[in-house]
N, C-alpha and C. Protein backbone atom coordinates (compact mmCIF):
# COMPACT_ATOMS: atom_id res chain seq x y z
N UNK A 1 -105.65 73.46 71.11
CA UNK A 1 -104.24 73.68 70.87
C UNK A 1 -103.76 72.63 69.87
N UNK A 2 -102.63 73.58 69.06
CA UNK A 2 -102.60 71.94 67.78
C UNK A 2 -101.55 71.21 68.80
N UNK A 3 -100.94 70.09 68.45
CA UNK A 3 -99.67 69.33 68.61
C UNK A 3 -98.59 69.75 67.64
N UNK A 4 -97.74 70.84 68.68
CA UNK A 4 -96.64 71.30 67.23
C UNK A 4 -95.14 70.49 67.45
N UNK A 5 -94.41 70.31 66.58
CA UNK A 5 -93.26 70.07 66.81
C UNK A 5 -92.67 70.88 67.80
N UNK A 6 -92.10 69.81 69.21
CA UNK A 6 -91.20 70.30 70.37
C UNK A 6 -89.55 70.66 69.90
N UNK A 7 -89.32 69.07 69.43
CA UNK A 7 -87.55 69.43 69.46
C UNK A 7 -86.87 69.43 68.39
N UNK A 8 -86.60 70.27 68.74
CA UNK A 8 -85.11 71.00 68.08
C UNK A 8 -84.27 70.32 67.33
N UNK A 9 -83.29 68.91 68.38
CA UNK A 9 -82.57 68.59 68.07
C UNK A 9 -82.61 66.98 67.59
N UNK A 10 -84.10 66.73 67.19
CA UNK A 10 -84.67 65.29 66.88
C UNK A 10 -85.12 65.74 65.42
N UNK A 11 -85.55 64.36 65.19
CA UNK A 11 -85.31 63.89 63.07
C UNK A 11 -86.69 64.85 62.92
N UNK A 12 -86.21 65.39 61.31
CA UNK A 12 -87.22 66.22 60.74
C UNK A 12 -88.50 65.44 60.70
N UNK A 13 -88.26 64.18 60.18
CA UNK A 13 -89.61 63.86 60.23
C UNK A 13 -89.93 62.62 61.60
N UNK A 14 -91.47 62.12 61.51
CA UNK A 14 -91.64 61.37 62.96
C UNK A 14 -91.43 59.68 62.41
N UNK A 15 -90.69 59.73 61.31
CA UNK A 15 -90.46 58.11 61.00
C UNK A 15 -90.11 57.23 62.34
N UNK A 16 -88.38 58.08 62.55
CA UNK A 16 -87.84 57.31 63.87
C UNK A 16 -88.94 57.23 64.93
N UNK A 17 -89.39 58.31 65.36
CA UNK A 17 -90.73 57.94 66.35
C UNK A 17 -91.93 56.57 66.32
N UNK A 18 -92.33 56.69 64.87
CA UNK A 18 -92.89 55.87 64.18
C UNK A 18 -92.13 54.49 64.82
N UNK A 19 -91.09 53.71 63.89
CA UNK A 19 -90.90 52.92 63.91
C UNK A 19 -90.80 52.38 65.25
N UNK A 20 -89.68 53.24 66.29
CA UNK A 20 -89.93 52.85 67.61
C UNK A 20 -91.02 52.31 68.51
N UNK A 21 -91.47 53.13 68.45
CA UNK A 21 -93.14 53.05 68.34
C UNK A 21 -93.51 51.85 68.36
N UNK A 22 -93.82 51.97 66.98
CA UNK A 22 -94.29 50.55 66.49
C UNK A 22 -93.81 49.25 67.73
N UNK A 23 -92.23 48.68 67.23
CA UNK A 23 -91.56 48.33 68.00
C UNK A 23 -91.66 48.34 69.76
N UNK A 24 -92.58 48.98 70.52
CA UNK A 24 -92.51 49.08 71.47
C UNK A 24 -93.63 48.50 71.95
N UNK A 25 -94.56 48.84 71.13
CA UNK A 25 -96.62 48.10 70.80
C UNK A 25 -96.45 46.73 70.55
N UNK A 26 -95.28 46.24 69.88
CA UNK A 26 -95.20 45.05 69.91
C UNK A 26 -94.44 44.30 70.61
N UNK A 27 -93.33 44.56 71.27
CA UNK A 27 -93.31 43.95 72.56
C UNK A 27 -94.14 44.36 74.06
N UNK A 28 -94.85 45.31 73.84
CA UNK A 28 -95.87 45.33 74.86
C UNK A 28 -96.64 44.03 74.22
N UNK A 29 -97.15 44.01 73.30
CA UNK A 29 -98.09 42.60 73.01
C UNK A 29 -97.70 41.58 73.42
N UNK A 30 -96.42 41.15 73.14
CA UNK A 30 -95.79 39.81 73.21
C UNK A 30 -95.61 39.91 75.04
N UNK A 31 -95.32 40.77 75.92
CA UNK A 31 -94.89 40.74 77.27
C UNK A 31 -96.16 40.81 77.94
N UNK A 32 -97.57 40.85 76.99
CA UNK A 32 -99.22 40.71 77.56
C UNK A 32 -98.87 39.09 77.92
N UNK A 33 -98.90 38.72 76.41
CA UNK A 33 -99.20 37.49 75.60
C UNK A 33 -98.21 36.11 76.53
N UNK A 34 -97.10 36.83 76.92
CA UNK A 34 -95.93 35.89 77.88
C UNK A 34 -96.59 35.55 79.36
N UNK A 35 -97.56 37.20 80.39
CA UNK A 35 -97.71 37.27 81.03
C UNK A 35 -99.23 36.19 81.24
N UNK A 36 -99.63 36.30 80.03
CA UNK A 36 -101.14 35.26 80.14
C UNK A 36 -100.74 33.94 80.46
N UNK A 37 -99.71 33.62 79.41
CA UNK A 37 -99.41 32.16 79.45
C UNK A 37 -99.01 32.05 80.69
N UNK A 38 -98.13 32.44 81.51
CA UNK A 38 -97.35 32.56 82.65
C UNK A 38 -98.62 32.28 83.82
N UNK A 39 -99.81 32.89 83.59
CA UNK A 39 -100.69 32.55 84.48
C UNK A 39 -101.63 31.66 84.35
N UNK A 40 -101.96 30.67 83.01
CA UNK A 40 -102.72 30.04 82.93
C UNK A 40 -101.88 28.79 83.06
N UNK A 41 -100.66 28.58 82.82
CA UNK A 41 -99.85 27.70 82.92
C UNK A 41 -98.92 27.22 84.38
N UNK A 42 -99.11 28.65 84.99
CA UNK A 42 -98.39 28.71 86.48
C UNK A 42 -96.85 28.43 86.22
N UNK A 43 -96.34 28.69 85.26
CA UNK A 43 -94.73 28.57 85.53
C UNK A 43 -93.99 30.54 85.22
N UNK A 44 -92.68 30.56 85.31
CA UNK A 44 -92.22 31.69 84.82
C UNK A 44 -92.57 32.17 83.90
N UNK A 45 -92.48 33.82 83.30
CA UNK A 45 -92.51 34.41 82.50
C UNK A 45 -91.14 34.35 82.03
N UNK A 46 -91.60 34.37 80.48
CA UNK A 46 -90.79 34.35 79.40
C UNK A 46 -89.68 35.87 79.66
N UNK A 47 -88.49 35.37 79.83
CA UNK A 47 -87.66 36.50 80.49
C UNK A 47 -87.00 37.00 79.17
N UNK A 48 -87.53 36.79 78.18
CA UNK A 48 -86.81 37.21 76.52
C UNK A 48 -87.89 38.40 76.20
N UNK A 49 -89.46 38.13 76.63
CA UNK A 49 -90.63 39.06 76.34
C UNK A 49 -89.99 40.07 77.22
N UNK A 50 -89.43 40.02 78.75
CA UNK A 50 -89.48 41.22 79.61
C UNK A 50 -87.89 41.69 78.82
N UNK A 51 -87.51 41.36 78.82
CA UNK A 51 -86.00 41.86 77.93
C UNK A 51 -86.59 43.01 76.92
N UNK A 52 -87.02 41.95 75.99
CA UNK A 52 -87.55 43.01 74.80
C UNK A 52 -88.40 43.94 75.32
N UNK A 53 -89.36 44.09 75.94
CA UNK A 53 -90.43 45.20 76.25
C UNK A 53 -88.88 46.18 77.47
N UNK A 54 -88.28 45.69 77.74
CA UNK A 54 -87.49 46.93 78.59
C UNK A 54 -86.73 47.57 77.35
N UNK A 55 -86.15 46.89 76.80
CA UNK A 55 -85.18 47.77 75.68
C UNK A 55 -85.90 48.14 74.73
N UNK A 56 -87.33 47.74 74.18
CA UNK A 56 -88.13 48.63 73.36
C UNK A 56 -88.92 50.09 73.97
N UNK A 57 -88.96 50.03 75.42
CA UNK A 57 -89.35 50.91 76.15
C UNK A 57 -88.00 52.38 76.77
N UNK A 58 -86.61 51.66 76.62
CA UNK A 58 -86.02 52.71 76.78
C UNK A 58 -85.84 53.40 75.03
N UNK A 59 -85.60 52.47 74.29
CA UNK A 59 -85.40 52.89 72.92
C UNK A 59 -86.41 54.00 72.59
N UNK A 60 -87.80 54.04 72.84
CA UNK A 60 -88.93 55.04 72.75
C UNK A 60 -88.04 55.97 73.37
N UNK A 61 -88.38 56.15 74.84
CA UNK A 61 -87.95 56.48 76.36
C UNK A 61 -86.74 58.01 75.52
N UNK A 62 -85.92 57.54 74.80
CA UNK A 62 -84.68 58.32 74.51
C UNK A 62 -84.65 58.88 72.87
N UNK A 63 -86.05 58.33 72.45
CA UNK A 63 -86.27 59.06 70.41
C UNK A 63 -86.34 60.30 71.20
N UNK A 64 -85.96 61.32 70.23
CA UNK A 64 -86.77 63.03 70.65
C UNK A 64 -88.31 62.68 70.31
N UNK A 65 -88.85 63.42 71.17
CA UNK A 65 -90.66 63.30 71.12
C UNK A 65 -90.38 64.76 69.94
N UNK A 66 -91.26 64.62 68.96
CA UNK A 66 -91.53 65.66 67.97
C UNK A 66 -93.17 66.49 68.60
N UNK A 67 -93.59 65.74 69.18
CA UNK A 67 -94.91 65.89 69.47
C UNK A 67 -95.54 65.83 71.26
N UNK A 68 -96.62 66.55 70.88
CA UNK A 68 -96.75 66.98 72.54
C UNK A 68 -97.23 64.92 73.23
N UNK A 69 -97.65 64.99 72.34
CA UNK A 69 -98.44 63.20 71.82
C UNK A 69 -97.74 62.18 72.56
N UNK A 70 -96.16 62.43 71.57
CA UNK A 70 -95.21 61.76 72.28
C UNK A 70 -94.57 61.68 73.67
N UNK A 71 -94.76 63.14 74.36
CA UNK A 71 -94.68 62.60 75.61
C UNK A 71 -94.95 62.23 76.26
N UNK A 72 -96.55 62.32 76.03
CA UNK A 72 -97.57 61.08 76.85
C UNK A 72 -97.01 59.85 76.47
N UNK A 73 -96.72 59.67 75.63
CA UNK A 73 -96.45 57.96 75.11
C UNK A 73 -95.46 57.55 75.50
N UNK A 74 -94.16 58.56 75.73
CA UNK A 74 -93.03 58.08 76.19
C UNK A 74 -93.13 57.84 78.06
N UNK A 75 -94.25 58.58 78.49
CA UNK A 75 -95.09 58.40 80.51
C UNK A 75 -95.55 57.72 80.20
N UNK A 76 -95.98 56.52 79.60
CA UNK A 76 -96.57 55.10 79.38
C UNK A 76 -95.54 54.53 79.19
N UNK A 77 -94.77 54.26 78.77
CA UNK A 77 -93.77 53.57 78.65
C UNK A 77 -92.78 53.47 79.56
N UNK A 78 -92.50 54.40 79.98
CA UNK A 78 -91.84 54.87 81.70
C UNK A 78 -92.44 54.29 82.70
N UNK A 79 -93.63 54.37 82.99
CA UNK A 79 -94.84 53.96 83.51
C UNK A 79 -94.55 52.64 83.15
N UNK A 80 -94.73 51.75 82.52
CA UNK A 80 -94.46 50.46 82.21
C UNK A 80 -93.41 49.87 82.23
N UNK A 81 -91.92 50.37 82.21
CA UNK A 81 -90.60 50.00 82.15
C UNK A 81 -90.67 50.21 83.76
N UNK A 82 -90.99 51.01 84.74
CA UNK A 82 -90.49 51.13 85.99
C UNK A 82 -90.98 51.09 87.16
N UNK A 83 -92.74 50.91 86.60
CA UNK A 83 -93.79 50.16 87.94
C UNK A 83 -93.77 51.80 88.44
N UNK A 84 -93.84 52.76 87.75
CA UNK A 84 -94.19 53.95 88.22
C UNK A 84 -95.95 54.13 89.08
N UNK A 85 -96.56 53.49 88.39
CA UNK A 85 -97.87 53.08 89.25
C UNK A 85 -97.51 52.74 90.73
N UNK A 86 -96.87 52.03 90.70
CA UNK A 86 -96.81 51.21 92.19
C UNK A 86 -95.99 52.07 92.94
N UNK A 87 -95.24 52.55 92.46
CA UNK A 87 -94.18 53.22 93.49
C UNK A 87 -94.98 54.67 93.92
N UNK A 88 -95.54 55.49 93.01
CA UNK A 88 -96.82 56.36 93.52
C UNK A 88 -98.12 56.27 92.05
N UNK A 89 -99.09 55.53 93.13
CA UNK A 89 -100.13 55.46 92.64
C UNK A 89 -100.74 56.90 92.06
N UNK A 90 -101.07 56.42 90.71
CA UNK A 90 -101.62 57.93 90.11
C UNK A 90 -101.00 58.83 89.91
N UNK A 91 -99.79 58.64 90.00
CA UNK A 91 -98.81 59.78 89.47
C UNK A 91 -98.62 60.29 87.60
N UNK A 92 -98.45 58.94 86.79
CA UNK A 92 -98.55 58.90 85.52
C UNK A 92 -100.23 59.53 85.28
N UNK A 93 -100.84 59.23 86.02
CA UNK A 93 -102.51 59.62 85.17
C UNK A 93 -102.23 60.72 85.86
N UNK A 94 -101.63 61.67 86.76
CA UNK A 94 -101.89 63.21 86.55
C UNK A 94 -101.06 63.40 85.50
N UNK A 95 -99.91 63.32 84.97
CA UNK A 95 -98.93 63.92 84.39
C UNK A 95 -99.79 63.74 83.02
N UNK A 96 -100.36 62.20 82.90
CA UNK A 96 -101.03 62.56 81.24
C UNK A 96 -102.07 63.34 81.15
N UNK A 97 -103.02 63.38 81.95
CA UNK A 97 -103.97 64.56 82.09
C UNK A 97 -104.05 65.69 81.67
N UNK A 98 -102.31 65.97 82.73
CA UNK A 98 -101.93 67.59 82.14
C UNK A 98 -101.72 67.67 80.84
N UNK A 99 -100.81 66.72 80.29
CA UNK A 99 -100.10 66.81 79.27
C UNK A 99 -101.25 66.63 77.91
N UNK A 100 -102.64 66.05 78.02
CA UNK A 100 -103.96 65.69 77.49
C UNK A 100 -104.78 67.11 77.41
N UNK A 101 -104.98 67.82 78.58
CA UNK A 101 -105.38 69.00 78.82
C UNK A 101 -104.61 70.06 77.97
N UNK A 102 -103.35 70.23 77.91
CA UNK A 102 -102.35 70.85 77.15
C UNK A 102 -102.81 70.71 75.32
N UNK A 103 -103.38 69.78 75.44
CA UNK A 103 -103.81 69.60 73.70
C UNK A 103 -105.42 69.48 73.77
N UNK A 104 -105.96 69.97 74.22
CA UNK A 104 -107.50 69.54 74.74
C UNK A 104 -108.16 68.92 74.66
N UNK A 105 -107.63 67.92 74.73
CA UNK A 105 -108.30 66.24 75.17
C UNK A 105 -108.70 65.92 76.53
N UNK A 106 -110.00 66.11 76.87
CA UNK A 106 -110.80 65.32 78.07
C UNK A 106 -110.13 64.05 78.79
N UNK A 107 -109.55 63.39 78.22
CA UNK A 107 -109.68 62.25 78.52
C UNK A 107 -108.26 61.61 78.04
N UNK A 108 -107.04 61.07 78.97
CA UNK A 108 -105.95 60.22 78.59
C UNK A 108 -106.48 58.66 77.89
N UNK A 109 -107.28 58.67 79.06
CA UNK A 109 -107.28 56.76 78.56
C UNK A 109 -107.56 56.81 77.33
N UNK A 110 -108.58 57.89 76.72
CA UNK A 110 -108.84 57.72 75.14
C UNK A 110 -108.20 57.72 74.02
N UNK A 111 -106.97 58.23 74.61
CA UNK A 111 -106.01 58.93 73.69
C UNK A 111 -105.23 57.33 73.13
N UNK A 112 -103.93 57.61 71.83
CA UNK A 112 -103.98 57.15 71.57
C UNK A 112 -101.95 56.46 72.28
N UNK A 113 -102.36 55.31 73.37
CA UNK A 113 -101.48 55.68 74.44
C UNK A 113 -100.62 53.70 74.41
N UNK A 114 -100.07 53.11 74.71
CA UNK A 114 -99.40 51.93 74.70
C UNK A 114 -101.00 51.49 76.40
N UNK A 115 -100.66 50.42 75.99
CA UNK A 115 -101.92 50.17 77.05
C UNK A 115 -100.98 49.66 78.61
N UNK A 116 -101.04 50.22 79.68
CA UNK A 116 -100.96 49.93 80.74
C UNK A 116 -100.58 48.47 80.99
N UNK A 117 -99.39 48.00 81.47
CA UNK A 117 -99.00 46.37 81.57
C UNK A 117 -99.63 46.06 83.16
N UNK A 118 -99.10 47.10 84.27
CA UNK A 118 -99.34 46.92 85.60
C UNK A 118 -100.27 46.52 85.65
């Protein structure tokens, strides 16, 4: 199945997606990068990294997804903004599955997805 454009009422092209995006990969990095220090150092996490990774994660969270792609990416990010893991285990890895299966991809983890913070 290809990945066709979903919505309607989101930007002709996937720039805005893009950039968000982007923007969201990189405060996932920096809220890794806060969480390492935080444990090799034993004091608090940097509460400016969890700031930014929440408001780069709703900012995704609310682009129109153009792409079937994107909604996996925006259930990673959900998944990561709200401890969706913890609250039911394995819930996000069925939903990407389906949503992986839907474009016939074997395999979520392979795909090309924000990496898991939990």
């Amino acid at each position: 199945m290809t990945d066709f454009p979903l919505s309607k009422h989101g930007p002709e092209s996937d720039s805005e997606w893009s950039r968000n995006y982007a923007a969201y990969q990189a405060a996932c990095e920096a809220l890794r990068r806060a969480t390492a220090l935080t444990k090799h150092l034993g004091d608090e996490i940097d509460i400016l990294a969890v700031d930014e990774h929440n408001q780069a994660a709703q900012a995704l969270i609310h682009t129109p997804a153009t792409r079937i792609a994107h909604i996996a990416q925006k259930l990673r990010a959900a998944d990561n903004f709200l401890n969706l893991s913890q609250i039911y285990p394995g819930f996000p890895g069925l939903l990407l599955d389906d949503l992986f299966g839907l474009m016939g991809i074997d395999s979520g983890d392979a795909s090309p997805l924000p990496s898991p913070i939990h």
